[in-house]
Structure formats: C-alpha cells, structure tokens
Protein backbone atom coordinates (compact mmCIF):
# COMPACT_ATOMS: atom_id res chain seq x y z
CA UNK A 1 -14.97 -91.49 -23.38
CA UNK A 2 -16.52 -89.98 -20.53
CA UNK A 3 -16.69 -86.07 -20.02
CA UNK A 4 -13.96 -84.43 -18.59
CA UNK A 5 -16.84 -82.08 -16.89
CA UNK A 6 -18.40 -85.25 -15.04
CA UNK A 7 -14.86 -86.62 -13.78
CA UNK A 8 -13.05 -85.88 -10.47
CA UNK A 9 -9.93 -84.38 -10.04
CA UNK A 10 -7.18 -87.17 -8.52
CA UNK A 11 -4.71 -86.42 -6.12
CA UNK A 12 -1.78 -84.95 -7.43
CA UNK A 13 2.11 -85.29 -5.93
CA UNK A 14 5.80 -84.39 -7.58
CA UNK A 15 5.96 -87.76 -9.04
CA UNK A 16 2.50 -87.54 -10.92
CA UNK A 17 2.44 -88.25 -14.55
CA UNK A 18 2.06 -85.47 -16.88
CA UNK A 19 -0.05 -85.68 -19.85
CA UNK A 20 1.32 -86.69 -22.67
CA UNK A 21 1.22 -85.25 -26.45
CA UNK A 22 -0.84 -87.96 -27.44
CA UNK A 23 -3.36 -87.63 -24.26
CA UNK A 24 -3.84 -83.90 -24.62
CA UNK A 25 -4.59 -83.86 -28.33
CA UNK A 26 -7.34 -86.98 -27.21
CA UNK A 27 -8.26 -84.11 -24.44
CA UNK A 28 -8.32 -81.19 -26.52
CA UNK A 29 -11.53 -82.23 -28.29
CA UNK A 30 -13.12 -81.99 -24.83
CA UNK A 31 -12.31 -77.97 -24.48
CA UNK A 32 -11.67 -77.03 -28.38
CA UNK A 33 -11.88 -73.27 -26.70
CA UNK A 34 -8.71 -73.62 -24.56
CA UNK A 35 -5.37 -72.30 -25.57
CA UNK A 36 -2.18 -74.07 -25.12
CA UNK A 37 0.54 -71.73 -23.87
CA UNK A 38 3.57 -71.66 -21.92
CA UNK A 39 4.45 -68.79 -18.98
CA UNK A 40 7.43 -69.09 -17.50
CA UNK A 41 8.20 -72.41 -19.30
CA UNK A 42 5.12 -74.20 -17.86
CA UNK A 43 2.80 -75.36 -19.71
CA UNK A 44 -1.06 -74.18 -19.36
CA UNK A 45 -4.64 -74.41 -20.23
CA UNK A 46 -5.98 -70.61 -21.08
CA UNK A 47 -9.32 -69.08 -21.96
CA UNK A 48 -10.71 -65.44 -22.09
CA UNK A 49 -14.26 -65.74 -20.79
CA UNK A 50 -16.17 -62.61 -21.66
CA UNK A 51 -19.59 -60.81 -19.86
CA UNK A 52 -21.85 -57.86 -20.27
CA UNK A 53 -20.15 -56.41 -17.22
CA UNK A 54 -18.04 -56.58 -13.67
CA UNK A 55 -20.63 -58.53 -11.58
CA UNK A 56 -21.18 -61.22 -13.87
CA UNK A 57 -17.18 -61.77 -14.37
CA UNK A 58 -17.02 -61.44 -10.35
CA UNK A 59 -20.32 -64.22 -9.88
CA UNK A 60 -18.06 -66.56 -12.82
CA UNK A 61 -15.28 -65.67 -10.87
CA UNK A 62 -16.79 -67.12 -7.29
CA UNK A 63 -18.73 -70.28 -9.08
CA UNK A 64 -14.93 -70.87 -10.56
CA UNK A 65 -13.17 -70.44 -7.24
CA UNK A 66 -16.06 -72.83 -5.75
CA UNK A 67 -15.62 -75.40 -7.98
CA UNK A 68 -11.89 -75.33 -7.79
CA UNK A 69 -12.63 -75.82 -3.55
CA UNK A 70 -14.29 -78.98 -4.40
CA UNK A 71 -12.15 -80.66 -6.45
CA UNK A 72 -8.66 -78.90 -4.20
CA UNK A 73 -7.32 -78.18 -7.75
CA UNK A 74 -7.00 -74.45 -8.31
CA UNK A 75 -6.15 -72.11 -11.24
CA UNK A 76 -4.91 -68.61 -11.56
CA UNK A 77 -8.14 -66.49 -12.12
CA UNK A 78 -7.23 -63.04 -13.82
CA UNK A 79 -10.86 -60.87 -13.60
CA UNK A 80 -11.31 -57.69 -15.06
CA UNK A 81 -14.38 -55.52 -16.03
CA UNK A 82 -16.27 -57.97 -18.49
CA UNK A 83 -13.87 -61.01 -18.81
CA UNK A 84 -12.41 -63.04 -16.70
CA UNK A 85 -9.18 -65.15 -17.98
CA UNK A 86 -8.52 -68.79 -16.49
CA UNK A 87 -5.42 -70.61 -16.51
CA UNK A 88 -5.37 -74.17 -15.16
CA UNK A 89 -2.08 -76.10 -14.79
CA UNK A 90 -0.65 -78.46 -11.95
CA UNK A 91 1.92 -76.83 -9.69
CA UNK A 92 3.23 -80.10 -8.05
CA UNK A 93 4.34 -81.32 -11.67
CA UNK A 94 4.82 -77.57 -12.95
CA UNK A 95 2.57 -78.49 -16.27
CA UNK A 96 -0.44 -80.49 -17.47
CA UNK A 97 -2.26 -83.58 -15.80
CA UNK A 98 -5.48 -84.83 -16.66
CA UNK A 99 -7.09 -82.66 -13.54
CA UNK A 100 -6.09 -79.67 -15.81
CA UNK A 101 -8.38 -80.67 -18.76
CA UNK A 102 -10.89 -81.76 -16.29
CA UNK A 103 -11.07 -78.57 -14.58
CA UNK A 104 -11.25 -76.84 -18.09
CA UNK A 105 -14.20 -79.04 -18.76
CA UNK A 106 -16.27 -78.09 -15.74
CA UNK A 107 -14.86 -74.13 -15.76
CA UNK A 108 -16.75 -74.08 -19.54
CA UNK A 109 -19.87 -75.91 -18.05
CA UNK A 110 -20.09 -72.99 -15.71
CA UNK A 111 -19.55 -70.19 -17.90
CA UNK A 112 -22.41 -72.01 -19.99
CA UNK A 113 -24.67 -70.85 -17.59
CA UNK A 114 -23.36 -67.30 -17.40
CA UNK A 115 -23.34 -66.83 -20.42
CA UNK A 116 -26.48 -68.41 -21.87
C-alpha cells in the first residue's frame, strides 16, 4: 500500500463514497495517532499536536493551512498557545473519504518536522 502522505487528494462531490468500516480500519494503521470522533454527528479525524510555544503552533498552523491550499481539502485548525488541534473530515459527504486519511497522513509528516 502506498502512503497516504505521498497520495493526492481527489475531487470530492455530494455523491462521493464515504469510507467504509473496513477501509478506515486498513487506513488507521497509516495515522495510529488520530482519534475517531463524532461532532455534531459527523464523523472526524482528530489530533492534539503539541509545541514549546505560540510561534511554533502558529508556523504548524500556516505549513497546515498551505498544504490544505494544495490539495483544496481543508480542515478545521483549532491553535492555541503550544498545541494546535486538527480535525479533517469531508463537508460535501458530511464524514470520512479517503482525502481525510490522506490529509492526516501529510498533516503528521509536517508536524514531524516541527517537532523533531
């Protein structure tokens, strides 16, 4: 299986597939950090990413937001002195496609460099 970090986001529309049970537990092992949760009974990818201070959760922040430009796939970005939370689900569908986990993916690949 290919990493999700090195894949590209696909167009998304209403009728989109979701993922299924069976495809995000495949997924999962790709982003093992990732909670599963529900808001507003929507399904979402979650992570706490935490930093030594404001401007490095701002500059994660920014590298996110540029990331999510490039792939026109974006997540809900909470940032706060010395974490930053991410939340990554597909509005169209209102709950998880594959662009979700891939996103996740790449959003860990750059906290990796933050944060090592």
């Amino acid at each position: 299986m290919e990493s999700l970090a090195k894949e590209r986001c696909a167009a998304c529309r209403r009728n989109s597939p979701r993922v299924t049970a069976y495809e995000i537990v495949q997924l999962k092992h790709q982003i093992p950090d990732w909670n599963l949760i529900e808001k507003n009974d929507v399904p979402q990818l979650e992570r706490t990413y935490k930093f030594p201070d404001f401007k490095s959760a701002i500059a994660f922040t920014n590298s996110v937001a540029e990331a999510a430009e490039t792939e026109g796939h974006h997540p809900a970005l909470l940032t706060e002195w010395g974490k930053v939370t991410v939340s990554w689900w597909t509005h169209a569908i209102s709950g998880l496609h594959r662009n979700d986990f891939i996103m996740a993916a790449k959003t860990d690949a750059i906290a990796n460099q933050f944060l090592t």
